[in-house]
N, C-alpha and C. Protein backbone atom coordinates (compact mmCIF):
# COMPACT_ATOMS: atom_id res chain seq x y z
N UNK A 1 -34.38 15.92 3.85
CA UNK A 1 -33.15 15.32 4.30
C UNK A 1 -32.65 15.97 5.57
N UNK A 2 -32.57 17.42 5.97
CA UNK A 2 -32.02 18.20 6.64
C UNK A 2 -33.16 18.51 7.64
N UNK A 3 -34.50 17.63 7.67
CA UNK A 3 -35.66 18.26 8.52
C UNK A 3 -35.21 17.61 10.05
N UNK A 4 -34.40 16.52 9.83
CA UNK A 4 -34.51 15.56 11.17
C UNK A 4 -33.69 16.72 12.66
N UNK A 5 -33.94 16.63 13.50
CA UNK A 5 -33.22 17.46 14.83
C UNK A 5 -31.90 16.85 14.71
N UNK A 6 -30.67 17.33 14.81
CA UNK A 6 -29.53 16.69 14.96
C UNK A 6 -28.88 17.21 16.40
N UNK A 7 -28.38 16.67 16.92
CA UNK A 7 -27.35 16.80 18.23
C UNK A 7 -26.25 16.89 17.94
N UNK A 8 -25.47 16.97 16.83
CA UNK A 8 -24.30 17.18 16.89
C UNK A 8 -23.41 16.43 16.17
N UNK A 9 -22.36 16.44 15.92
CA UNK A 9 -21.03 15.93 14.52
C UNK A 9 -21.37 14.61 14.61
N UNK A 10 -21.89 13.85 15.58
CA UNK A 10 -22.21 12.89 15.19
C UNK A 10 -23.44 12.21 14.10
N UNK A 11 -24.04 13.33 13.95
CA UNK A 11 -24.94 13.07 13.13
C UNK A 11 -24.37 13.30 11.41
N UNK A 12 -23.15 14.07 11.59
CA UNK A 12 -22.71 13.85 10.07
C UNK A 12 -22.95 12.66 9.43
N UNK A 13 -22.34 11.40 9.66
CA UNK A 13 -22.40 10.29 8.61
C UNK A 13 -23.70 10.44 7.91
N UNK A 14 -24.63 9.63 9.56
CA UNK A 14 -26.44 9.84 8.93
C UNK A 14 -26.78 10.94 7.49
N UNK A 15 -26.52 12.06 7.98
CA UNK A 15 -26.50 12.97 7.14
C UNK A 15 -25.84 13.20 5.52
N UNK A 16 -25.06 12.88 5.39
CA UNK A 16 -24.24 12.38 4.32
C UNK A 16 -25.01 10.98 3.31
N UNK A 17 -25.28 9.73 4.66
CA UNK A 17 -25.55 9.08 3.72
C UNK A 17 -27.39 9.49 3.41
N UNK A 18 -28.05 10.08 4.00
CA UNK A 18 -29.12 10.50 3.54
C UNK A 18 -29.17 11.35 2.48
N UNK A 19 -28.25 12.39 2.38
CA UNK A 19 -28.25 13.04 1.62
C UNK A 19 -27.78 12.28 -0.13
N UNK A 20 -26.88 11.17 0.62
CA UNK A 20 -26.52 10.33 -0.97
C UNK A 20 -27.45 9.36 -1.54
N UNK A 21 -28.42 9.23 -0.25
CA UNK A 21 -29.72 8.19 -0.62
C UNK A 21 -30.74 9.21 -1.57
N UNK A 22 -30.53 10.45 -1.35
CA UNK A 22 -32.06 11.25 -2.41
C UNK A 22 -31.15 12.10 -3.17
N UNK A 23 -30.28 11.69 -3.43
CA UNK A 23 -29.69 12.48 -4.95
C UNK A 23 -28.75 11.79 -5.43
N UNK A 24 -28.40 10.66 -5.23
CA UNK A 24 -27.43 8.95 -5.57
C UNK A 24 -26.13 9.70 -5.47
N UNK A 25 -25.69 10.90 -5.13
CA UNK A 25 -24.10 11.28 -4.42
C UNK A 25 -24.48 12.27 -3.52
N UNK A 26 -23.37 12.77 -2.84
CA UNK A 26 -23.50 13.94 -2.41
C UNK A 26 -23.05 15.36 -3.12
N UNK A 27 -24.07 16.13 -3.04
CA UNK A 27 -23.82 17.00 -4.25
C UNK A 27 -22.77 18.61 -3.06
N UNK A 28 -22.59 19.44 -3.54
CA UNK A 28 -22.08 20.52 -2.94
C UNK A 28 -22.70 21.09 -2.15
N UNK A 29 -24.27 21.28 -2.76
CA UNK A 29 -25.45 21.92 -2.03
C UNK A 29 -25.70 21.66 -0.64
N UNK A 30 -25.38 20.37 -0.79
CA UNK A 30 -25.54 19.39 0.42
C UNK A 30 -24.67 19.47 1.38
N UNK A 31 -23.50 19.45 0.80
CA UNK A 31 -22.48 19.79 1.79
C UNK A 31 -22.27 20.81 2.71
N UNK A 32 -22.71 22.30 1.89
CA UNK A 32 -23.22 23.43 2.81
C UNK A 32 -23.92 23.43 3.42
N UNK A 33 -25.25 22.56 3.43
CA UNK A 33 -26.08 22.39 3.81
C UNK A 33 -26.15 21.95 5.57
N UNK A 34 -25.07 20.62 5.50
CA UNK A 34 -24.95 19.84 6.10
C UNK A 34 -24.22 20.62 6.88
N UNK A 35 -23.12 21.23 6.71
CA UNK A 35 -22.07 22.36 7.34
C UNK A 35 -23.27 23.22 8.40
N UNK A 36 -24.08 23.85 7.64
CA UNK A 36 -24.59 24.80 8.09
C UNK A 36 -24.96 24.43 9.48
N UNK A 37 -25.94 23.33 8.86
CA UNK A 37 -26.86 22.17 9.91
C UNK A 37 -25.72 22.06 10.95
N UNK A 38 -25.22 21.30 11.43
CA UNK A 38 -24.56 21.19 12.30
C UNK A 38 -23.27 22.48 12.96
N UNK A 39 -23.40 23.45 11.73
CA UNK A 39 -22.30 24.42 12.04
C UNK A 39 -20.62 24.01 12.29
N UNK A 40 -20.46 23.14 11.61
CA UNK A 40 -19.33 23.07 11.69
C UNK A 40 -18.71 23.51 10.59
N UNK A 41 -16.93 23.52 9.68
CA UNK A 41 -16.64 23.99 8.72
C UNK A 41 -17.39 23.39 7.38
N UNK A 42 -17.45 23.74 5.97
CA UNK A 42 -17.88 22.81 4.66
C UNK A 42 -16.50 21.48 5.01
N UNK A 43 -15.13 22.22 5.19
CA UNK A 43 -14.23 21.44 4.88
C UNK A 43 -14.40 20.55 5.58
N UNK A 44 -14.81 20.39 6.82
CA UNK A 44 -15.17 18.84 7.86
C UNK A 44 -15.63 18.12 7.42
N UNK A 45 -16.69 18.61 6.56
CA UNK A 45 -17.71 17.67 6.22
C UNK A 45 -17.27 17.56 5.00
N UNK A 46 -16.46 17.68 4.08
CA UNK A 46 -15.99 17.36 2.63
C UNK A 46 -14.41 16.27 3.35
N UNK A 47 -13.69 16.09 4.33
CA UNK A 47 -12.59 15.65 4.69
C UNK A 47 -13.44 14.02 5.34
N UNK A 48 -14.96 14.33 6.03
CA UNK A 48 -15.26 12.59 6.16
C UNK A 48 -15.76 12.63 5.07
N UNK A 49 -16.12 13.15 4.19
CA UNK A 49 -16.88 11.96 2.75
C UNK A 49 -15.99 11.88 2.03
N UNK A 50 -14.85 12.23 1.93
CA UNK A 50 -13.84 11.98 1.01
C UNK A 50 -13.02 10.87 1.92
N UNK A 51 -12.98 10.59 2.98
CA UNK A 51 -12.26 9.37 3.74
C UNK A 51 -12.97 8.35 3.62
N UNK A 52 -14.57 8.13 3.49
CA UNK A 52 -15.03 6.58 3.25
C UNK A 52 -15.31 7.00 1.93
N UNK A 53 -15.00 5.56 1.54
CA UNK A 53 -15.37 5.20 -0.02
C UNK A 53 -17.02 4.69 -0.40
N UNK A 54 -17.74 4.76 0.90
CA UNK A 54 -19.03 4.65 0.44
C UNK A 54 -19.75 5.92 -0.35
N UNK A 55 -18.99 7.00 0.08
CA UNK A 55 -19.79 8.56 -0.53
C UNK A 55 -19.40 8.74 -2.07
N UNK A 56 -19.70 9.46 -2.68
CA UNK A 56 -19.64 9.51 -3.98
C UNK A 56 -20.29 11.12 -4.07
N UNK A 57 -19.02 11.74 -4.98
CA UNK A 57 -18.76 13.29 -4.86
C UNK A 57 -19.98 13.53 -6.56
N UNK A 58 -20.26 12.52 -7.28
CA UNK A 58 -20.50 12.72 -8.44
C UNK A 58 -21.80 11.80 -8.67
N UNK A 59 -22.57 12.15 -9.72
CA UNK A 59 -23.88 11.09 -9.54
C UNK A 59 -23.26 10.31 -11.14
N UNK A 60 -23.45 8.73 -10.49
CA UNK A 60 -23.75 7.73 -11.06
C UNK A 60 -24.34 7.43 -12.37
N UNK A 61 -23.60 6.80 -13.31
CA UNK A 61 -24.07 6.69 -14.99
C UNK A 61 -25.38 5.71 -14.60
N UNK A 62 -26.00 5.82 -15.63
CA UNK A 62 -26.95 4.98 -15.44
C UNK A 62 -27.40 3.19 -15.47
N UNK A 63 -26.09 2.80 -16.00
CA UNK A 63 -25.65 1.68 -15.87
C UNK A 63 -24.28 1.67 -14.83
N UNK A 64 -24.78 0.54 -14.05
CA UNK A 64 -23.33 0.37 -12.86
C UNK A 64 -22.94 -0.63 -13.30
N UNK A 65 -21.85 -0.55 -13.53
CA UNK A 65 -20.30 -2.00 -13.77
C UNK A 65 -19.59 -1.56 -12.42
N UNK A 66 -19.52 -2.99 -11.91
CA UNK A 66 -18.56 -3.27 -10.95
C UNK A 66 -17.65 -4.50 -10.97
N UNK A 67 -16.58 -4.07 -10.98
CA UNK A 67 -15.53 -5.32 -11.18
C UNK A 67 -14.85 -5.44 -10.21
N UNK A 68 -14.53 -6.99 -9.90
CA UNK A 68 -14.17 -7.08 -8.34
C UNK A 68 -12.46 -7.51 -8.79
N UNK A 69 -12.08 -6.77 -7.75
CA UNK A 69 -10.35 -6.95 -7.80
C UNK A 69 -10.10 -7.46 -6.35
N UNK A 70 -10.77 -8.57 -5.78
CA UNK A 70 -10.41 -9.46 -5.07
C UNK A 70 -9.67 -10.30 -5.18
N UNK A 71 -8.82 -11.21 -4.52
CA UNK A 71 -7.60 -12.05 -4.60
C UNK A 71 -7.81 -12.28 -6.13
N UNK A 72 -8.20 -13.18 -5.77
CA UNK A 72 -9.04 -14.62 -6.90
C UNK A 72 -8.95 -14.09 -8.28
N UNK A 73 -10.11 -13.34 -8.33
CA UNK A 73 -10.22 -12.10 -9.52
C UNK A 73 -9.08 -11.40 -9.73
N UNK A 74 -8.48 -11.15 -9.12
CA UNK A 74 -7.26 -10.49 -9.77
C UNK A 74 -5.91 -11.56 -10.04
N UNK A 75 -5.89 -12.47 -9.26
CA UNK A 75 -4.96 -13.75 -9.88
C UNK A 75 -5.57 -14.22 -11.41
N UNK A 76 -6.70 -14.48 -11.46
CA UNK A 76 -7.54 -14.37 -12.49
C UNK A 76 -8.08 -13.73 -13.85
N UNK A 77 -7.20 -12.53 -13.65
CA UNK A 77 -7.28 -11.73 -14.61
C UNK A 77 -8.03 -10.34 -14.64
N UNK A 78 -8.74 -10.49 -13.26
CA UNK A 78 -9.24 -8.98 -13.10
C UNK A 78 -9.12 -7.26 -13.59
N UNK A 79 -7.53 -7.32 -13.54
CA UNK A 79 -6.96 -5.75 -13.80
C UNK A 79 -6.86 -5.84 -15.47
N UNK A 80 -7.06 -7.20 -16.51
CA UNK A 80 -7.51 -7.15 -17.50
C UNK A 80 -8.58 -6.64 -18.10
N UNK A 81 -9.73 -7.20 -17.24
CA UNK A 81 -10.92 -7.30 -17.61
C UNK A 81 -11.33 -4.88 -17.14
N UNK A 82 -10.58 -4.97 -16.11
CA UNK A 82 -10.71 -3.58 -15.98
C UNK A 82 -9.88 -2.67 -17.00
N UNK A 83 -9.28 -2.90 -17.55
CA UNK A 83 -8.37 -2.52 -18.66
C UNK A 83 -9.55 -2.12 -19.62
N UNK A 84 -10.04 -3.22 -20.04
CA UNK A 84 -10.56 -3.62 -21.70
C UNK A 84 -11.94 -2.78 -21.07
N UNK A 85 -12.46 -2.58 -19.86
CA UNK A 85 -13.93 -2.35 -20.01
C UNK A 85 -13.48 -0.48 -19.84
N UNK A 86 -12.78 0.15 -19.35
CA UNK A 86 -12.60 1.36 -19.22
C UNK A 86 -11.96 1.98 -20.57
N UNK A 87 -11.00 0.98 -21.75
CA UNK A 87 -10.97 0.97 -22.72
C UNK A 87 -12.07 1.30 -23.54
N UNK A 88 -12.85 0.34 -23.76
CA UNK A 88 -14.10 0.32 -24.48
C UNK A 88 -15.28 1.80 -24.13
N UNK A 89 -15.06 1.65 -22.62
CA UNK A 89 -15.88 2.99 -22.43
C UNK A 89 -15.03 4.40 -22.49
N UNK A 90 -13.84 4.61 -23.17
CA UNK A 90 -13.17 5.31 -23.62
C UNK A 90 -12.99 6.19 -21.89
N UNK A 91 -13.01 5.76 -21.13
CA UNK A 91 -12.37 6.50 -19.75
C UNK A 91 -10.95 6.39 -19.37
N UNK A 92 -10.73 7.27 -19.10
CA UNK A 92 -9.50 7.81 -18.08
C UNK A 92 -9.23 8.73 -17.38
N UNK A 93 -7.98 8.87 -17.52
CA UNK A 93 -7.82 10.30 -16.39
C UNK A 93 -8.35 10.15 -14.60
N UNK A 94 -8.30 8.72 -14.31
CA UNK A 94 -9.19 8.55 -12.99
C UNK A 94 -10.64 8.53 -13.20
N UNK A 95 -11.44 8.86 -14.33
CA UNK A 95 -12.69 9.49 -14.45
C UNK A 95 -13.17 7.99 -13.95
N UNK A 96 -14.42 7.90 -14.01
CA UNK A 96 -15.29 6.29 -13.60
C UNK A 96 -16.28 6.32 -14.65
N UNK A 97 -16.68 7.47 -14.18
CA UNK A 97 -18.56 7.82 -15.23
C UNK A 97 -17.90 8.55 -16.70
N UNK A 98 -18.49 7.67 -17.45
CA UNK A 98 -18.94 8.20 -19.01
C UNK A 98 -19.20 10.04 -19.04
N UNK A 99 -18.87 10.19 -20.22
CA UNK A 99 -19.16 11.88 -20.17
C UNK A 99 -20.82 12.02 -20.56
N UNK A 100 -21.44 10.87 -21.11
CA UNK A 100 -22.98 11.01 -21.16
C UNK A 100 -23.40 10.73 -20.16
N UNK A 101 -22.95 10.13 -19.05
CA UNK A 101 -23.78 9.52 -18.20
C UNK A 101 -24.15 8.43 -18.63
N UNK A 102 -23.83 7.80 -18.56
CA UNK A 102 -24.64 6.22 -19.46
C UNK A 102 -23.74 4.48 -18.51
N UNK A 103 -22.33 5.04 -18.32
CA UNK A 103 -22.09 4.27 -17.33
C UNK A 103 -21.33 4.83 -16.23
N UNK A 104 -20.99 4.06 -14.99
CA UNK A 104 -19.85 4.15 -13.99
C UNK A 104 -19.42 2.93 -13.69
N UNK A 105 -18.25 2.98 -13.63
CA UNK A 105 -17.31 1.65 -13.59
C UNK A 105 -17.02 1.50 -12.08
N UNK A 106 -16.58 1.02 -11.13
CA UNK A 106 -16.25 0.69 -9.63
C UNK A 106 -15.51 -0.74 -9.98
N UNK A 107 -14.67 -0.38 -8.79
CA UNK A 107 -13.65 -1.23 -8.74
C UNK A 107 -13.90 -2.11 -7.37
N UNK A 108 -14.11 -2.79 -7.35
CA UNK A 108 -15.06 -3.48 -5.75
C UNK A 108 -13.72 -4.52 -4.77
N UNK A 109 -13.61 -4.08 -3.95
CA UNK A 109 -12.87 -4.84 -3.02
C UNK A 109 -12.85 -6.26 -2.84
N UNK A 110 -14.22 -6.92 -3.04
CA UNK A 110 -14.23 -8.80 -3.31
C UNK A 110 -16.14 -8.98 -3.03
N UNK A 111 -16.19 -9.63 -3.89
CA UNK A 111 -17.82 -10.05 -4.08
C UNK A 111 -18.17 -10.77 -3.12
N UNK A 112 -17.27 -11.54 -2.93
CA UNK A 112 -17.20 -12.97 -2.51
C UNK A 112 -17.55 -14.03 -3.41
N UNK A 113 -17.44 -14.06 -4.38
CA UNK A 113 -18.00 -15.33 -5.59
C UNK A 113 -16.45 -15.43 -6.51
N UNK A 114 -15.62 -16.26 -5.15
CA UNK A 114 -14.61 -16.56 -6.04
C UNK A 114 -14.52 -17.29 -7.09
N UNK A 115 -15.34 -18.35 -7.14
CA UNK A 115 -15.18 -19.58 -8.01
C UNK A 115 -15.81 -19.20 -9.34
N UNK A 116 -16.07 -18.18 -9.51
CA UNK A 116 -17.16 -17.37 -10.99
C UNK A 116 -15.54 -16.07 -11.24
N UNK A 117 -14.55 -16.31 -10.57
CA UNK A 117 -13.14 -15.43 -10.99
C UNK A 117 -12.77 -15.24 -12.36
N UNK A 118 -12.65 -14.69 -12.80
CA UNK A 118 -13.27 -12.94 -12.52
C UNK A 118 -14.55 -12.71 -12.77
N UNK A 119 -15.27 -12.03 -11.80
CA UNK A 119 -16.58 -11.66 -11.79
C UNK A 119 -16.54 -9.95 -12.36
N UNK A 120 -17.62 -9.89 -13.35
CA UNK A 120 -18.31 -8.22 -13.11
C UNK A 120 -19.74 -8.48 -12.63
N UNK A 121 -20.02 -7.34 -12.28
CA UNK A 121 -21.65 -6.68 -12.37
C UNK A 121 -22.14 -5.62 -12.87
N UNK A 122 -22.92 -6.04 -13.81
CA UNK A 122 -23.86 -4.95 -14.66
C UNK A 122 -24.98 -4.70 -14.23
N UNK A 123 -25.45 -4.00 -13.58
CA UNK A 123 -26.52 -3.40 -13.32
C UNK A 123 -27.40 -4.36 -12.11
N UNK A 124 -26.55 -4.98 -11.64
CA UNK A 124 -27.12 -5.91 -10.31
C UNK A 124 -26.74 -7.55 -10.80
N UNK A 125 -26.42 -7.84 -12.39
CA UNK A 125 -26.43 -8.94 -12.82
C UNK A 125 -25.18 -9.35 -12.60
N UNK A 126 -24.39 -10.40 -12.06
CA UNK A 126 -23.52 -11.12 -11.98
C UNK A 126 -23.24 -12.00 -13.39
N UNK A 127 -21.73 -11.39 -13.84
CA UNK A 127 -21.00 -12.12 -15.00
C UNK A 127 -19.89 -12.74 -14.52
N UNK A 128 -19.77 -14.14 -14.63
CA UNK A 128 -18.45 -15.10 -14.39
C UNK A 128 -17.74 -15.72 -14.99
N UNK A 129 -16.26 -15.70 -14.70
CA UNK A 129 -15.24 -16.35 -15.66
C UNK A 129 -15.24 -15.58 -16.70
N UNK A 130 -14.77 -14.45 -16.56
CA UNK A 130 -14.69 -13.11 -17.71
C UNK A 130 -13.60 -13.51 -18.51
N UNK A 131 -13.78 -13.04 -19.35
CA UNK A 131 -12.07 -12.51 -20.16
C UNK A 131 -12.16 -11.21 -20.94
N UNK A 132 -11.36 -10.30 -21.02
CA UNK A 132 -11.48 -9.48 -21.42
C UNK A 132 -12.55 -9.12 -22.62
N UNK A 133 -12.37 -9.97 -23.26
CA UNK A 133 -13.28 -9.52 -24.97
C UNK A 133 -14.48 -9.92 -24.75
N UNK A 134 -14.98 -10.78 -23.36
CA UNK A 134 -16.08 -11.12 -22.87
C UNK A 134 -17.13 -9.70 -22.31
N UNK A 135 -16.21 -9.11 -21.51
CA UNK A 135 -16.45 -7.95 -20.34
C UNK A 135 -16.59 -7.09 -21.85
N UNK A 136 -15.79 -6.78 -22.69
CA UNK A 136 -16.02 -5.56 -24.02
C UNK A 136 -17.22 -5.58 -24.59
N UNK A 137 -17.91 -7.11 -24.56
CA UNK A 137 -19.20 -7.41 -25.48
C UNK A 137 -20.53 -7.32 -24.61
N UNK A 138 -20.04 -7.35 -23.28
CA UNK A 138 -21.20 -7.06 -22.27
C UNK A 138 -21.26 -5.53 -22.11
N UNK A 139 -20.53 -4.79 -22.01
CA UNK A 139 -20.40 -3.25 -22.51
C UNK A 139 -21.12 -3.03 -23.74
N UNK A 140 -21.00 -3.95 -24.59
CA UNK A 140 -21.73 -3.09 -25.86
C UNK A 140 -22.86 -3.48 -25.73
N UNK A 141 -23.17 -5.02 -25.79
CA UNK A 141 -24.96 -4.90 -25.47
C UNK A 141 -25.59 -4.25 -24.90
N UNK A 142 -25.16 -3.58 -23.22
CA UNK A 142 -25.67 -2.64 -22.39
C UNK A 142 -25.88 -1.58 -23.47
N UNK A 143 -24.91 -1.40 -24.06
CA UNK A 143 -25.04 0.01 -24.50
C UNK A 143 -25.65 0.08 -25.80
N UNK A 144 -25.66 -0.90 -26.53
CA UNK A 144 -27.19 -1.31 -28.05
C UNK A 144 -28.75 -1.38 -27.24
N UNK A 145 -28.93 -1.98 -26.36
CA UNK A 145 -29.81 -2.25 -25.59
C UNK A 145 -30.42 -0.34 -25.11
N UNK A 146 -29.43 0.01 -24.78
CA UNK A 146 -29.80 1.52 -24.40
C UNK A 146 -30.44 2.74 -25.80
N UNK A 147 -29.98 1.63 -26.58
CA UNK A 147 -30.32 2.66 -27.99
C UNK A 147 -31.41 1.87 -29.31
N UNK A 148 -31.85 0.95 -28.10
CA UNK A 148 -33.41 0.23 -29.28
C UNK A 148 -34.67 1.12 -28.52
């Protein structure tokens, strides 16, 4: 990750998102790493990955749910369907990822597939016209499915 020549703070992003491409976040290691590499502070480089929401401080459950809280979806019932599925996966506290690792929840800005309102995604699969007890039962199959 850290072999490429860099020129300078501009090469942070690159760096960051390479580093989130071979370990699915950016881990701490990395961050020093990256600090070092370019010599600038850890805190620089922990102040841009904490400003875009593409980085991710934590690695990823192994099932991804993403629920879109776009217009539509959320006129629609969206912040329901996010209710009942962070319910079911017994999260809070801000948390996203399961304490096994098994899922991470994301909250997605707009799919674009209004007319399927409210949409999730499980693991790349597109679910439409949710309702809550819908989104709870797609949670559990994922998660029976994980235990045959």
């Amino acid at each position: 990750m850290l072999q490429a020549p860099v020129t300078g703070k501009g090469d942070l992003i690159p760096l960051l998102q390479k580093a989130q491409e071979a370990e699915g976040y950016v881990s701490e290691e990395a961050i020093y790493a990256i600090a070092e590499k370019l010599r600038i502070p850890a805190s620089e480089v922990f102040g841009v990955l904490s400003f875009y929401a593409q980085f991710r401080l934590r690695p990823m459950g192994k099932h991804n749910v993403k629920i879109c809280r776009g217009t539509a979806c959320h006129v629609r019932g969206s912040p329901l369907i996010v209710t009942a599925v962070e319910s079911e996966l017994q999260l809070g506290g801000g948390e996203d990822t399961t304490p096994d690792g098994l899922f991470t929840v994301e909250k997605i800005a707009c799919f674009g597939a209004c007319s399927l309102a409210p949409v999730m995604v499980v693991d790349g699969r597109t679910y439409g016209n949710l309702s809550p007890d819908k989104a709870r039962r797609l949670i559990r199959k994922t998660a029976e499915e994980e235990h045959v």
